[in-house]
C-alpha atoms as a PDB file:
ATOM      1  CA  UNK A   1     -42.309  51.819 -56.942  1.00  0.00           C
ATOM      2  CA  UNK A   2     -40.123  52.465 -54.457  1.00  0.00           C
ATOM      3  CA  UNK A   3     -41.200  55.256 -51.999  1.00  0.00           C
ATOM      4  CA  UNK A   4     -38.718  58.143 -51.221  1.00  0.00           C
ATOM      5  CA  UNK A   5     -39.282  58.181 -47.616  1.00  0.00           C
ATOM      6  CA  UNK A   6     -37.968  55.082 -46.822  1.00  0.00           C
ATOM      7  CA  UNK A   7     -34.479  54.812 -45.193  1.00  0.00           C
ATOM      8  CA  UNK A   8     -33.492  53.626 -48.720  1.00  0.00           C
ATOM      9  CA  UNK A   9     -34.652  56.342 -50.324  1.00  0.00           C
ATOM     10  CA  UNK A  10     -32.963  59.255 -47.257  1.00  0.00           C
ATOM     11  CA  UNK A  11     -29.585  56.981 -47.746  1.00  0.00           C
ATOM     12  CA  UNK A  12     -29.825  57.640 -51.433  1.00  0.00           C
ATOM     13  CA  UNK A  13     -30.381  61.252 -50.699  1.00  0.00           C
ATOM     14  CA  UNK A  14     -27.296  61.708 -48.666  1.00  0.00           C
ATOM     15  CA  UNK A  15     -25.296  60.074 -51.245  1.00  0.00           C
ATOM     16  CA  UNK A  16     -26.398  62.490 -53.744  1.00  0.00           C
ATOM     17  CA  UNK A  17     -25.987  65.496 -51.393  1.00  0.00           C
ATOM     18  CA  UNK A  18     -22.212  63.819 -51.036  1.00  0.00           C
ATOM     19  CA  UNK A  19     -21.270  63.664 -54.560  1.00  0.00           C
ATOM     20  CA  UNK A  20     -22.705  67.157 -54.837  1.00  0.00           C
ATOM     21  CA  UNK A  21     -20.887  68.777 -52.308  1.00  0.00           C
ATOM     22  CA  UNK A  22     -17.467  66.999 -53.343  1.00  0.00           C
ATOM     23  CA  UNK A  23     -18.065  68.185 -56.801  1.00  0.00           C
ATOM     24  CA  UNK A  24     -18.500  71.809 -55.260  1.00  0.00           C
ATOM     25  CA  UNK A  25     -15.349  71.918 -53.233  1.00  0.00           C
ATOM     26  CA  UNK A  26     -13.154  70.667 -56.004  1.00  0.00           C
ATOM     27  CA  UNK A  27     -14.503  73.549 -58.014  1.00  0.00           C
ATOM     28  CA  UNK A  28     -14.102  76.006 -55.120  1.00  0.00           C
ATOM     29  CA  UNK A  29     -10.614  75.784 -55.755  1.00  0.00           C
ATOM     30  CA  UNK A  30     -10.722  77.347 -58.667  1.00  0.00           C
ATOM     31  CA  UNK A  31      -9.764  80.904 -58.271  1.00  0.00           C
ATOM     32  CA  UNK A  32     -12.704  83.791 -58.659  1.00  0.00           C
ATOM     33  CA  UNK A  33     -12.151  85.848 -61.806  1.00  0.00           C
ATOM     34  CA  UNK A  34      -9.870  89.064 -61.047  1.00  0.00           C
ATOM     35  CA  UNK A  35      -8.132  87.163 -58.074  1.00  0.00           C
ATOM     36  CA  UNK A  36      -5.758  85.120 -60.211  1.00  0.00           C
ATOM     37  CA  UNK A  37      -2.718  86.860 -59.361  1.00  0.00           C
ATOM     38  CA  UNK A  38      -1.045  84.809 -56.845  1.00  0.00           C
ATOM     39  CA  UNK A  39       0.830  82.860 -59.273  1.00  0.00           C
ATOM     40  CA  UNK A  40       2.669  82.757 -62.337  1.00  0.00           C
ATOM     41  CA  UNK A  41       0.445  81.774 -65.301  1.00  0.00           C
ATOM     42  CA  UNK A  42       1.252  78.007 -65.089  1.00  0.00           C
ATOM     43  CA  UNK A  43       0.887  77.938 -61.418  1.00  0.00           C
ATOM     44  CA  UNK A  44      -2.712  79.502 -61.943  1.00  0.00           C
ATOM     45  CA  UNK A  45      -3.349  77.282 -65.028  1.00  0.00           C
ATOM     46  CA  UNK A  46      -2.448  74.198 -62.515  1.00  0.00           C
ATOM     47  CA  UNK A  47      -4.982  75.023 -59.822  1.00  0.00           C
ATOM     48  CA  UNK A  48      -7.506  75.485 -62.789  1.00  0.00           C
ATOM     49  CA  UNK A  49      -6.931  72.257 -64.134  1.00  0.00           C
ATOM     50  CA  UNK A  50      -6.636  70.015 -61.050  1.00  0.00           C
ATOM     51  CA  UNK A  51      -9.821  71.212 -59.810  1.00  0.00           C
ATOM     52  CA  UNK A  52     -11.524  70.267 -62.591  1.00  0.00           C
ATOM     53  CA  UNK A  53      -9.494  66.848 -62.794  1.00  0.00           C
ATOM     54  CA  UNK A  54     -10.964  66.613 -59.184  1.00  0.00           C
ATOM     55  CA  UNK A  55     -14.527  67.592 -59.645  1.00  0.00           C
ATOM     56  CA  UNK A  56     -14.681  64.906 -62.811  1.00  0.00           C
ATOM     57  CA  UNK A  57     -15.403  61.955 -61.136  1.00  0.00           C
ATOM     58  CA  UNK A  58     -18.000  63.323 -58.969  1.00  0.00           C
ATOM     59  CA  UNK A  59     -19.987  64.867 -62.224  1.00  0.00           C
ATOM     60  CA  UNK A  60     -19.462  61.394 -63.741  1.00  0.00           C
ATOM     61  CA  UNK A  61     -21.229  59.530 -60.565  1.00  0.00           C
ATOM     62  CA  UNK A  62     -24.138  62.361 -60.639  1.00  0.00           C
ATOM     63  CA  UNK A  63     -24.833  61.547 -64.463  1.00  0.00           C
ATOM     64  CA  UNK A  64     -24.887  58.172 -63.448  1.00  0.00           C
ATOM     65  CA  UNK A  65     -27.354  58.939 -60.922  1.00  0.00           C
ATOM     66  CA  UNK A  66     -29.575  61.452 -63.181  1.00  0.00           C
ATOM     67  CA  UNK A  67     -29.047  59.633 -66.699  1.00  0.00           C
ATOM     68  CA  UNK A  68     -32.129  62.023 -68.279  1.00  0.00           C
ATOM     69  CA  UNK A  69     -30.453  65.436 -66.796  1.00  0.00           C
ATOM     70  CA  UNK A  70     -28.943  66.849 -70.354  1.00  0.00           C
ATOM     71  CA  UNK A  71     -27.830  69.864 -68.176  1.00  0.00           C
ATOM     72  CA  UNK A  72     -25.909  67.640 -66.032  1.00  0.00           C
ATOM     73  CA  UNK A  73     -24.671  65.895 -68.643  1.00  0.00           C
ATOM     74  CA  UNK A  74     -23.803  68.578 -70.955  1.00  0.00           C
ATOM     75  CA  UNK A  75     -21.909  70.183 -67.609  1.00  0.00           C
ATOM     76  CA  UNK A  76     -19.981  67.161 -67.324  1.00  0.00           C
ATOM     77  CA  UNK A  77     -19.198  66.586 -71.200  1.00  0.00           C
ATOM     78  CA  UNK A  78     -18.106  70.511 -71.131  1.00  0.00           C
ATOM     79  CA  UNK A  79     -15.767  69.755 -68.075  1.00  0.00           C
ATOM     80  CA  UNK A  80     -13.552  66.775 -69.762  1.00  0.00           C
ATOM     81  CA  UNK A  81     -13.860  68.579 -72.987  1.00  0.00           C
ATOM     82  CA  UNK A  82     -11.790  71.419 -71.227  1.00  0.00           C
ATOM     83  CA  UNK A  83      -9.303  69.299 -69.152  1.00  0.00           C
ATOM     84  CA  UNK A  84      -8.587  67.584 -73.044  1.00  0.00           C
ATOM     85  CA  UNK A  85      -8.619  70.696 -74.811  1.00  0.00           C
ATOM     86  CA  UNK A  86      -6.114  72.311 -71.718  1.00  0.00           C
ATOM     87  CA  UNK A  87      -3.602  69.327 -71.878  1.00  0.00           C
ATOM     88  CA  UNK A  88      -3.764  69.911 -75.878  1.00  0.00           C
ATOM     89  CA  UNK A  89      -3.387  73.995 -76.055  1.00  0.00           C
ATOM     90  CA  UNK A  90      -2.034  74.516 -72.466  1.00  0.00           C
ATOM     91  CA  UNK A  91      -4.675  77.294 -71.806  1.00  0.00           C
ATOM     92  CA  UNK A  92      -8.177  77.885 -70.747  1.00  0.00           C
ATOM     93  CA  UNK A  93      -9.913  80.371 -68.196  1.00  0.00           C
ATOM     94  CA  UNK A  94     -12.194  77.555 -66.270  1.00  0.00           C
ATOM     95  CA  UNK A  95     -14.091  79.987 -63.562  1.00  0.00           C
ATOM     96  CA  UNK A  96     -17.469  80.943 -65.619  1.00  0.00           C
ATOM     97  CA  UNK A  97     -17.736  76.793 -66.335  1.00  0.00           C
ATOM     98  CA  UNK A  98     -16.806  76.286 -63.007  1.00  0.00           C
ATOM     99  CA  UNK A  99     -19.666  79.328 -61.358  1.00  0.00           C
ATOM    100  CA  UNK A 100     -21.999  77.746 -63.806  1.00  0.00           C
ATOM    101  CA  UNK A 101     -21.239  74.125 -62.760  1.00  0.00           C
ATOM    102  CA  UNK A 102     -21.311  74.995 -59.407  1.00  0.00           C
ATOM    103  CA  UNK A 103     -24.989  77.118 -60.170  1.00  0.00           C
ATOM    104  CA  UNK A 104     -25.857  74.004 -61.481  1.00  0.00           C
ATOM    105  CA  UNK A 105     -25.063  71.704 -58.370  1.00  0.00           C
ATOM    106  CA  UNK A 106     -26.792  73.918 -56.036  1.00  0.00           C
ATOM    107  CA  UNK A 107     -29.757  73.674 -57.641  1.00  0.00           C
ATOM    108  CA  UNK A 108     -29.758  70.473 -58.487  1.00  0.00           C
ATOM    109  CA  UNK A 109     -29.422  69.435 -54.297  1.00  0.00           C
ATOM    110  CA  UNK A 110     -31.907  72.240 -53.601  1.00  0.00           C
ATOM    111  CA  UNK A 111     -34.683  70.302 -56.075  1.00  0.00           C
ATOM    112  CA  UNK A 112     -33.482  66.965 -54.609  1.00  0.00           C
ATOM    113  CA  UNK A 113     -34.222  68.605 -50.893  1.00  0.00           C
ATOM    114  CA  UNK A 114     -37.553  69.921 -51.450  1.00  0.00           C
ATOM    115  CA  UNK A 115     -38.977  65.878 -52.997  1.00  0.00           C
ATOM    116  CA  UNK A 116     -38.208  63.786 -49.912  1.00  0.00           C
END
């Protein structure tokens, strides 16, 4: 068993806390509801969608890392389901999935904190 207070275990840590954060400031980008009006619809629409295209591969590498988190992977599933389902229709409002996914993160590094 390997013990989480090794340097191994503090170096995994920190990777998780990195993939976390990235994740977090991809979804930043997306504007907070009510504030979309610096932009034409498509220009707004854009920013949606490239955070999200940004924040993927981060939420990909953390359900690597927690295969048993159905949250996590649900959050992730939900998150390619929308950049599909954008590309398709050429419209979705992505700031409640991104609050919750972001929710979601927080928590996630703040119960990964408190076991090493």
């Amino acid at each position: 068993m390997k013990n989480e207070y090794t340097n191994e275990g503090v170096h995994q840590l920190q990777n998780i806390n990195e993939l976390i954060q990235s994740a977090i400031q991809a979804l930043n980008k997306i504007p907070a509801e009510g504030t979309q009006n610096y932009g034409t619809k498509q220009e707004i629409d854009d920013v949606e969608k490239n955070a999200l295209t940004e924040a993927l591969p981060y939420l990909k590498q953390l359900t690597i890392a927690f295969p048993t988190d159905m949250n996590l992977a649900n959050l992730f599933g939900r998150t390619e389901q929308y950049i599909k389902e954008f590309s398709i229709q050429g419209y979705a409002n992505f700031t409640a999935h991104s609050n919750e996914t972001i929710r979601y993160l927080l928590q996630l590094k703040n119960d990964r904190h408190n076991q090493v």
